[in-house]
N, C-alpha and C. Protein backbone atom coordinates (compact mmCIF):
# COMPACT_ATOMS: atom_id res chain seq x y z
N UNK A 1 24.00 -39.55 17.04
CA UNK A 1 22.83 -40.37 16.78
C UNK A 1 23.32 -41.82 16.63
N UNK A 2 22.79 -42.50 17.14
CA UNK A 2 22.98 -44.09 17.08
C UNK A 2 22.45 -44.59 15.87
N UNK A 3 23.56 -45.60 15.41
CA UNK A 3 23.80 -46.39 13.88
C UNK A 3 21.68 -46.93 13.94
N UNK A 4 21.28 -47.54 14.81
CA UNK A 4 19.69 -47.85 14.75
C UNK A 4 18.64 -47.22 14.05
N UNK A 5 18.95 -46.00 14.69
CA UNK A 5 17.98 -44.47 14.37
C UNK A 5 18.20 -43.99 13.03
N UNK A 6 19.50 -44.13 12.99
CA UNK A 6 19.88 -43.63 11.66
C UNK A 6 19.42 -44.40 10.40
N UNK A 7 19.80 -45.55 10.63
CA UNK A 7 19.31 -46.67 9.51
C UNK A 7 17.92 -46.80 9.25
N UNK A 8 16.93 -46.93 10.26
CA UNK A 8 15.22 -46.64 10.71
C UNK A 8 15.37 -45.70 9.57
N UNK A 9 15.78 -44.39 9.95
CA UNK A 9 15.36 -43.02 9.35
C UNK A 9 15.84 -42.91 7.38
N UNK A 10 16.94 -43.78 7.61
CA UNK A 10 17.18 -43.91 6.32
C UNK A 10 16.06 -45.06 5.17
N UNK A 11 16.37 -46.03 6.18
CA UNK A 11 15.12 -46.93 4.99
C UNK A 11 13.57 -46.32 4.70
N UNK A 12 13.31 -45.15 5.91
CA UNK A 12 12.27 -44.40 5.48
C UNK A 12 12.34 -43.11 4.82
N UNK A 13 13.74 -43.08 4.05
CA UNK A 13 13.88 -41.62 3.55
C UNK A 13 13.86 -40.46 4.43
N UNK A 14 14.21 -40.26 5.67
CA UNK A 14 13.74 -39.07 6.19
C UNK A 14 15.32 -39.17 6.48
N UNK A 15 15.67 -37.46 6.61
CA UNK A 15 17.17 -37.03 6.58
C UNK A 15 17.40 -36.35 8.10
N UNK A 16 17.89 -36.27 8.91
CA UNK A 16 18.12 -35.73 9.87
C UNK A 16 18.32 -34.19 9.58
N UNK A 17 17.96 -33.35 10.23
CA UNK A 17 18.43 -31.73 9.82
C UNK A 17 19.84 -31.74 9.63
N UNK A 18 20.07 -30.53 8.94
CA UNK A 18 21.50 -30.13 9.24
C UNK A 18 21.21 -28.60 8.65
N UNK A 19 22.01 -27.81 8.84
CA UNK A 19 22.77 -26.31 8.78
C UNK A 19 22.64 -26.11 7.20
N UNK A 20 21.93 -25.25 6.74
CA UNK A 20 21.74 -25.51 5.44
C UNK A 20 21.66 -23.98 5.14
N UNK A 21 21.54 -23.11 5.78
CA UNK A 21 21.76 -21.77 5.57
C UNK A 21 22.65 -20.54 6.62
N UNK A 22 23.09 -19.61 7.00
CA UNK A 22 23.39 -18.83 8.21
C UNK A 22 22.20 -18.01 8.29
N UNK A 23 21.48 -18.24 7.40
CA UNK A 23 19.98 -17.03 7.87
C UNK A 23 18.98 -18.11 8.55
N UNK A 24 18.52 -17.41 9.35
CA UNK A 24 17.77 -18.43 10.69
C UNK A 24 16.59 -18.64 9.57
N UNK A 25 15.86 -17.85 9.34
CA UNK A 25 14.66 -17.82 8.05
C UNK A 25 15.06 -18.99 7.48
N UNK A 26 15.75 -19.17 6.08
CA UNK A 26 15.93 -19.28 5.40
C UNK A 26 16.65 -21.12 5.59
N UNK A 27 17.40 -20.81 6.62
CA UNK A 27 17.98 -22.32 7.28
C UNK A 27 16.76 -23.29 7.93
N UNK A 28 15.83 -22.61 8.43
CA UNK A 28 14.18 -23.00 9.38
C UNK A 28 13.47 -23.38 7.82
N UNK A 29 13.28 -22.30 6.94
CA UNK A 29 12.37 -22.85 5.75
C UNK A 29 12.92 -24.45 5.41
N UNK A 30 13.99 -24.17 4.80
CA UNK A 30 14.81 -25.39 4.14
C UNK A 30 14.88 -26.88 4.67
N UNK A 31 15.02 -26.61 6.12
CA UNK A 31 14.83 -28.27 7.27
C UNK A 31 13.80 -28.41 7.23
N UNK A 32 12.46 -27.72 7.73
CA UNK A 32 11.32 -28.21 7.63
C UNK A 32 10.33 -28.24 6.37
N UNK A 33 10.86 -27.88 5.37
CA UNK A 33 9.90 -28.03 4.10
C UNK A 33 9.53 -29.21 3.49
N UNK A 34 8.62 -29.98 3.72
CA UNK A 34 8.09 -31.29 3.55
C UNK A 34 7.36 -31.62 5.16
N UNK A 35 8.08 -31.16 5.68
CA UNK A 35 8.08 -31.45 6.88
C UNK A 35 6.79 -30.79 8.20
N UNK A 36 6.60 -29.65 8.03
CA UNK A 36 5.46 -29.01 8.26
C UNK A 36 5.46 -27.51 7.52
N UNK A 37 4.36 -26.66 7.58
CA UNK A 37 4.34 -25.79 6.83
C UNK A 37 4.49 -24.43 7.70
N UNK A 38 5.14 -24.72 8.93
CA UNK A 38 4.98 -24.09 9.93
C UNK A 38 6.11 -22.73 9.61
N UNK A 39 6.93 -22.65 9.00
CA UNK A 39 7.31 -21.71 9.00
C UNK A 39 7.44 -21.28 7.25
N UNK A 40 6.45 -21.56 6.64
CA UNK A 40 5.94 -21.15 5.05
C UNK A 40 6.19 -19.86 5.14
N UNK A 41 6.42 -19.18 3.99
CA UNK A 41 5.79 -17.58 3.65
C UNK A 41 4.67 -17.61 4.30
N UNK A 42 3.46 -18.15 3.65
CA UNK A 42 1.95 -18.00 4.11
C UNK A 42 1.86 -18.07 5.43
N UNK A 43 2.40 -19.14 5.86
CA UNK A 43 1.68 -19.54 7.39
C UNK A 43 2.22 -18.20 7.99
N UNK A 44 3.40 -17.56 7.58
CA UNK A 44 4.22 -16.75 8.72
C UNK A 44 3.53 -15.45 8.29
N UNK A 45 3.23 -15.28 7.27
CA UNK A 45 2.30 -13.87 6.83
C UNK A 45 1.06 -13.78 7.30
N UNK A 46 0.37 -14.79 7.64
CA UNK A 46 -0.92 -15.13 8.26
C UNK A 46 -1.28 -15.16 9.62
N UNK A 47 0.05 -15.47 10.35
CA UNK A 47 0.16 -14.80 11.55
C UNK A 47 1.06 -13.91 12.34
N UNK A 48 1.76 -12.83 11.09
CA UNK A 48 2.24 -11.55 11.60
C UNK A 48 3.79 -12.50 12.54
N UNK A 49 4.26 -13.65 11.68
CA UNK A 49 5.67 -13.97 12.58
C UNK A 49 6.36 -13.86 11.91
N UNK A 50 7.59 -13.70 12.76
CA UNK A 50 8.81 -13.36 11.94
C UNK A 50 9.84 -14.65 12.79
N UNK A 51 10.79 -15.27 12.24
CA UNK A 51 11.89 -16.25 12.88
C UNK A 51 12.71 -15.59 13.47
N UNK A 52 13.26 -15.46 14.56
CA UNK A 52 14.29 -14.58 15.03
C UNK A 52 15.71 -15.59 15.00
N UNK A 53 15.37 -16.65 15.55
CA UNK A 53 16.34 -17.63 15.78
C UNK A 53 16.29 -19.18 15.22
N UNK A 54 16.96 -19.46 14.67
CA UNK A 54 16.46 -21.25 14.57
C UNK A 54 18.37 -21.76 14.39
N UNK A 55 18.14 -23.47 14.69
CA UNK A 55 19.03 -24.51 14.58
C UNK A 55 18.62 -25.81 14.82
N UNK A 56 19.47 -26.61 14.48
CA UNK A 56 19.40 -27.80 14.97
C UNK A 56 20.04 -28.31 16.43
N UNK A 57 19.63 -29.33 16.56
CA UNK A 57 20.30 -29.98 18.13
C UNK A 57 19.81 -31.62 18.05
N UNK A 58 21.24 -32.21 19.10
CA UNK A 58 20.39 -33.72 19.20
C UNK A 58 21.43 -34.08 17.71
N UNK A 59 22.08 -33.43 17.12
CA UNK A 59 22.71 -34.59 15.84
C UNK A 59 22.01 -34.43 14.95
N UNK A 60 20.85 -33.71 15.08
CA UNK A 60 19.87 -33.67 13.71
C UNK A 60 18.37 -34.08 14.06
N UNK A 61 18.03 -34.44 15.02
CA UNK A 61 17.37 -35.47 15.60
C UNK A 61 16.07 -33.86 15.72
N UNK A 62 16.40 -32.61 16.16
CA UNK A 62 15.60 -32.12 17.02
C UNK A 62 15.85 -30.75 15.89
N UNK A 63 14.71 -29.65 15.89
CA UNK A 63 15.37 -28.71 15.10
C UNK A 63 14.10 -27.56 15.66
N UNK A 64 15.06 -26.33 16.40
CA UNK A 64 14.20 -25.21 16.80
C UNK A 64 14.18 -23.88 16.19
N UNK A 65 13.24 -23.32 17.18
CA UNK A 65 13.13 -22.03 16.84
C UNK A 65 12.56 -20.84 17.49
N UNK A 66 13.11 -19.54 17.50
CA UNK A 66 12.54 -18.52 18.39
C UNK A 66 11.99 -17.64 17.69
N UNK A 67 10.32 -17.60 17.83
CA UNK A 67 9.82 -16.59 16.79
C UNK A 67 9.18 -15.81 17.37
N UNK A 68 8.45 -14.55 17.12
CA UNK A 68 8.04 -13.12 17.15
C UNK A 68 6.89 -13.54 16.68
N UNK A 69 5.74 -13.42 17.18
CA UNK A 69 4.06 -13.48 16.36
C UNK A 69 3.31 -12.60 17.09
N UNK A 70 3.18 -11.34 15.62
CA UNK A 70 2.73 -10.21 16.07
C UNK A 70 1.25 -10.16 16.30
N UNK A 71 0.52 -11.58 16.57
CA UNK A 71 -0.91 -11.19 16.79
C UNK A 71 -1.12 -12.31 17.88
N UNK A 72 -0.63 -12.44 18.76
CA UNK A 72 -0.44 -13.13 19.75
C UNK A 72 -2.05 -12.87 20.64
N UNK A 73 -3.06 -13.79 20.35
CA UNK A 73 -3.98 -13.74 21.47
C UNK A 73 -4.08 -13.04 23.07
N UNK A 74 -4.76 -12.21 23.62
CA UNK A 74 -5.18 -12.25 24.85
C UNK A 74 -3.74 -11.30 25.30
N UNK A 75 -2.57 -11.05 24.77
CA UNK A 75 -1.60 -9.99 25.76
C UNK A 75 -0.75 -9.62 24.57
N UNK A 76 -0.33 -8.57 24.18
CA UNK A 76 0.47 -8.04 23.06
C UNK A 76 1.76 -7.86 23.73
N UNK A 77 2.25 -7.96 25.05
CA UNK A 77 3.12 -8.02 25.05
C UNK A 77 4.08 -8.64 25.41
N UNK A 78 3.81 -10.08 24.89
CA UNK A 78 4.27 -11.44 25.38
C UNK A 78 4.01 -12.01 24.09
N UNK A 79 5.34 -12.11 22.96
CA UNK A 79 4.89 -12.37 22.15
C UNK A 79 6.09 -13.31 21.12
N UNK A 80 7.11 -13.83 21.88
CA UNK A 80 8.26 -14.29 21.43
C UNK A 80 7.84 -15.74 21.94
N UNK A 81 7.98 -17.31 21.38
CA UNK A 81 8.52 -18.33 21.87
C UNK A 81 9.54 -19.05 21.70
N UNK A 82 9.29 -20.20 21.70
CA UNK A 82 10.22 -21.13 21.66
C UNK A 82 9.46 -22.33 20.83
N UNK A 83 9.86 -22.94 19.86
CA UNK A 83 9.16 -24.36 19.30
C UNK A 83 10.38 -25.32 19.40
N UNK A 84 9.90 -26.20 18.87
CA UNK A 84 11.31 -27.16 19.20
C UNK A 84 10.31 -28.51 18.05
N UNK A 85 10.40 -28.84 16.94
CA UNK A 85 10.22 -30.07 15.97
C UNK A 85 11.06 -31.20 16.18
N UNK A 86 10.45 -32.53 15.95
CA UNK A 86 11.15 -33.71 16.00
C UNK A 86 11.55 -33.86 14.55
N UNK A 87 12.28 -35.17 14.21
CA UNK A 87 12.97 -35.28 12.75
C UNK A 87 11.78 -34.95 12.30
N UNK A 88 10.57 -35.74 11.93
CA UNK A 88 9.15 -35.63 11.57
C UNK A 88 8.66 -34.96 11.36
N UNK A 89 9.00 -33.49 11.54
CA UNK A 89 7.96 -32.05 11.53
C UNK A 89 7.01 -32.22 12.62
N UNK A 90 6.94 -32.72 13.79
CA UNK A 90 6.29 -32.34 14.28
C UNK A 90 6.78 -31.64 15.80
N UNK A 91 5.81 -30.46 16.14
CA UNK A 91 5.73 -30.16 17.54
C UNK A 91 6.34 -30.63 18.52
N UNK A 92 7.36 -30.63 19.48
CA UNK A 92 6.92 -31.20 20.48
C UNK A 92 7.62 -30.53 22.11
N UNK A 93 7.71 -29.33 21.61
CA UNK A 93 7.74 -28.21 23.28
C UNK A 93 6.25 -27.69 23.31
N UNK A 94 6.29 -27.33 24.37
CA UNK A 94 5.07 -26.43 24.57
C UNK A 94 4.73 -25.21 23.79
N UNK A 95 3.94 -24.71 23.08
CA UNK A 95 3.42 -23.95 22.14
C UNK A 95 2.99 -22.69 22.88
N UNK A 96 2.26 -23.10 24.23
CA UNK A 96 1.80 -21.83 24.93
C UNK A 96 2.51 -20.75 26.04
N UNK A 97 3.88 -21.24 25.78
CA UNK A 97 4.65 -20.73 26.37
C UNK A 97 5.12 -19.19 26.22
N UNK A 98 4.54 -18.30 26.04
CA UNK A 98 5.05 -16.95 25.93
C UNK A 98 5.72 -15.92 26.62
N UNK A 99 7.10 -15.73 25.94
CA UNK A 99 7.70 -14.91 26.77
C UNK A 99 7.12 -12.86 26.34
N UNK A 100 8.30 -12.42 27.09
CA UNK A 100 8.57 -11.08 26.48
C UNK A 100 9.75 -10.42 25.61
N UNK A 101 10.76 -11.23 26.25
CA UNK A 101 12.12 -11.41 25.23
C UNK A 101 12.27 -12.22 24.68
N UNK A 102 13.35 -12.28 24.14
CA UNK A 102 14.32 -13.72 23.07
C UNK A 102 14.79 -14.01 24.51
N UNK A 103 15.63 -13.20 25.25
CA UNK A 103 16.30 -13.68 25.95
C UNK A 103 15.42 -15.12 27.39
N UNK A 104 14.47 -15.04 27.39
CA UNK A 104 13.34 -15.56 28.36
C UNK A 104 13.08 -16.71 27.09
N UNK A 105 13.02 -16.50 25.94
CA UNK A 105 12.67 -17.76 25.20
C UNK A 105 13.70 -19.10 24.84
N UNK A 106 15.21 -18.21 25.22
CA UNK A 106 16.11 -18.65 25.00
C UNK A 106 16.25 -19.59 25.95
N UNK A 107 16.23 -18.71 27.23
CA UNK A 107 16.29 -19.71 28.66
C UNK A 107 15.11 -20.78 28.21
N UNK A 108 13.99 -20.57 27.80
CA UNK A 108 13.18 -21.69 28.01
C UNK A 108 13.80 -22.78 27.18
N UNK A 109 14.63 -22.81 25.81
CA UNK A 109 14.58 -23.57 24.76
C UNK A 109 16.64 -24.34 25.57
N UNK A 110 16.96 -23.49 25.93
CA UNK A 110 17.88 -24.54 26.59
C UNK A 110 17.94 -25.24 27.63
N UNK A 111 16.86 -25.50 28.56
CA UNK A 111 16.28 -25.81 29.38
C UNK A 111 15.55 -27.14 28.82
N UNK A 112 14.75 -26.54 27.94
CA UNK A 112 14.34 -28.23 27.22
C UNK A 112 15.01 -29.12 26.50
N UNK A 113 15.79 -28.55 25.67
CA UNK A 113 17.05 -29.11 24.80
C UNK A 113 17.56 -29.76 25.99
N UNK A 114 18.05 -29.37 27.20
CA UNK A 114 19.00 -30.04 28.10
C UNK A 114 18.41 -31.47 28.30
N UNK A 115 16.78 -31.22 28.65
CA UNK A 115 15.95 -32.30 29.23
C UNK A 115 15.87 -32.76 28.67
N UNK A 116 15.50 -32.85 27.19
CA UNK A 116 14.65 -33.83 26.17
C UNK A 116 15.95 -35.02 25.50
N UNK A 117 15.29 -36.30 25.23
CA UNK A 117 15.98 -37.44 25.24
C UNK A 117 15.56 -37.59 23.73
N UNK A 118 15.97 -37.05 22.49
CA UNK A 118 15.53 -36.96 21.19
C UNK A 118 16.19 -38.05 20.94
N UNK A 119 16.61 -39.16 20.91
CA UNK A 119 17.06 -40.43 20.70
C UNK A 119 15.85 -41.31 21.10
N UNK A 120 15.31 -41.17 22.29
CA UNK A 120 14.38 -42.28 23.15
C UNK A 120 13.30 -41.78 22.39
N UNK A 121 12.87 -40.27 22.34
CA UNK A 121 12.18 -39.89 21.46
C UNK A 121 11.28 -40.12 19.82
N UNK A 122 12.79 -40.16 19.66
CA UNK A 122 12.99 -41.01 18.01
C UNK A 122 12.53 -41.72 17.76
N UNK A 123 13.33 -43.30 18.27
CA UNK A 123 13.10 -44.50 18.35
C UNK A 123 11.66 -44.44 18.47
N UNK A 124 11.06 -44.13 19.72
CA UNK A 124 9.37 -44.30 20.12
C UNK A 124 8.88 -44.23 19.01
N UNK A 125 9.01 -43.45 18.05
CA UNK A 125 8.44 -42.86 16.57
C UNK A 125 8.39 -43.51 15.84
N UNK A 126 9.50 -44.10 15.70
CA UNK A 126 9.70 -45.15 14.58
C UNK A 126 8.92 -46.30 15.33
N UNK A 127 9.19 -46.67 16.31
CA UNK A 127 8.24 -48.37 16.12
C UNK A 127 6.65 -48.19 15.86
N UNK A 128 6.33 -46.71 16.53
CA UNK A 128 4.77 -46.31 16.30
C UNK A 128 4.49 -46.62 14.65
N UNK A 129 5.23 -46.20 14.00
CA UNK A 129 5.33 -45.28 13.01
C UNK A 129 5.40 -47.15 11.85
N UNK A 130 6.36 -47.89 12.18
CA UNK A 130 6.48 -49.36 12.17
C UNK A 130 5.50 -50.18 11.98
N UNK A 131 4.47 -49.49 13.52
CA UNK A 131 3.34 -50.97 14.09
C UNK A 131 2.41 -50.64 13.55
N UNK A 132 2.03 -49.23 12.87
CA UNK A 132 1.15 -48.59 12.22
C UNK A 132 1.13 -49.15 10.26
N UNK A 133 2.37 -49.04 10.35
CA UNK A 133 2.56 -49.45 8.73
C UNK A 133 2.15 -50.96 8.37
N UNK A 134 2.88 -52.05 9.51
CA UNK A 134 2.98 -53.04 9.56
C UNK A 134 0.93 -53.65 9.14
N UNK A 135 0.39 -52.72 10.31
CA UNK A 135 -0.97 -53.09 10.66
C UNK A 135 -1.76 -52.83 9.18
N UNK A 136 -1.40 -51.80 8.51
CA UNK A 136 -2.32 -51.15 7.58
C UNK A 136 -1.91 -52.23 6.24
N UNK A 137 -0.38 -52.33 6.21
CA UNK A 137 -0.18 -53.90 5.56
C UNK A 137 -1.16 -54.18 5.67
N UNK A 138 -1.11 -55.87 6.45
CA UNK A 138 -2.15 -56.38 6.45
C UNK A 138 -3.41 -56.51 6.54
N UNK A 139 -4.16 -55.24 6.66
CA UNK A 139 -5.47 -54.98 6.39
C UNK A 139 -5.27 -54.98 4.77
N UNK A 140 -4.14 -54.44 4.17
CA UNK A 140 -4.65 -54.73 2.38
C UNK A 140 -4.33 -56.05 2.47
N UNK A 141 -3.72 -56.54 2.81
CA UNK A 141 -3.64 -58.19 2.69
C UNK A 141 -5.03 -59.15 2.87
N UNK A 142 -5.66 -58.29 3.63
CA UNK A 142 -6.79 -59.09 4.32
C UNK A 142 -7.82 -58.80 3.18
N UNK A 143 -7.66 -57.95 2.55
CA UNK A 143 -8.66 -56.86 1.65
C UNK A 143 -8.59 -57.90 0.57
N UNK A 144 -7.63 -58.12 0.02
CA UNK A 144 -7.09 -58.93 -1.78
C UNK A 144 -7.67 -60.03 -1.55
N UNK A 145 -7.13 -60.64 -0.41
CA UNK A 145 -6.86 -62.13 -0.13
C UNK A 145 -8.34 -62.56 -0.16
N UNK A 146 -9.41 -61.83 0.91
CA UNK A 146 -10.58 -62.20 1.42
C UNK A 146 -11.43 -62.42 0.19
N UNK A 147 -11.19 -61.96 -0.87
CA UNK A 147 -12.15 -61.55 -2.28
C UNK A 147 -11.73 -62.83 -3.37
């Protein structure tokens, strides 16, 4: 990860993943907790998933996972994917991608890992993330001042 990204991510408190357990569960809870609730007790009891696989990639930048969701809409037997989260908790592989194996989810998730530019990625985030803060500033500025 480049000294930029890193510093961005630091003056906003946000930590890059890292390896925090050998249980895929348990390593997946721990990175994303704050982060989305996507792999909670609840959320995962609520829709019959189980984590089969998770890690990080990208330096920290990117953090996945291969899960089992036993109530998979419209075909029961296509029921493994692939997710892939930015530092942020959020989304950002395709969701509707369903295989039948790990092994078919696997191919899909190194396939995107290869492609995806989680640096260019990043960055994009942060200036959004920047021009958004910057803006909402000065609307309280405009708010105090105007009165």
């Amino acid at each position: 990860m480049n000294k930029k990204i890193e510093s961005a991510l630091n003056i906003l408190g946000i930590r890059p993943y890292r390896q925090q357990s050998c249980y895929s569960l348990n390593d997946a809870q721990r990175n994303l907790q704050g982060r989305t609730h996507y792999v909670d007790n609840d959320t995962l009891k609520g829709f019959r998933a189980r984590v089969l696989n998770a890690h990080l990639s990208h330096d920290g930048l990117v953090y996945w996972i291969i899960e089992s969701v036993g109530n998979k809409p419209f075909e029961g037997k296509a029921n493994k994917r692939f997710i892939a989260f930015d530092v942020f908790g959020d989304v950002i592989s395709d969701r509707e991608q369903w295989h039948t194996t790990s092994k078919a989810a696997e191919k899909e998730k190194n396939a995107f890992l290869e492609s995806f530019d989680a640096e260019k990625h990043t960055e994009n985030r942060l200036l959004e993330r920047a021009k958004r803060d910057a803006e909402n500033a000065q609307a309280v500025f405009n708010a105090i001042l105007e009165s």
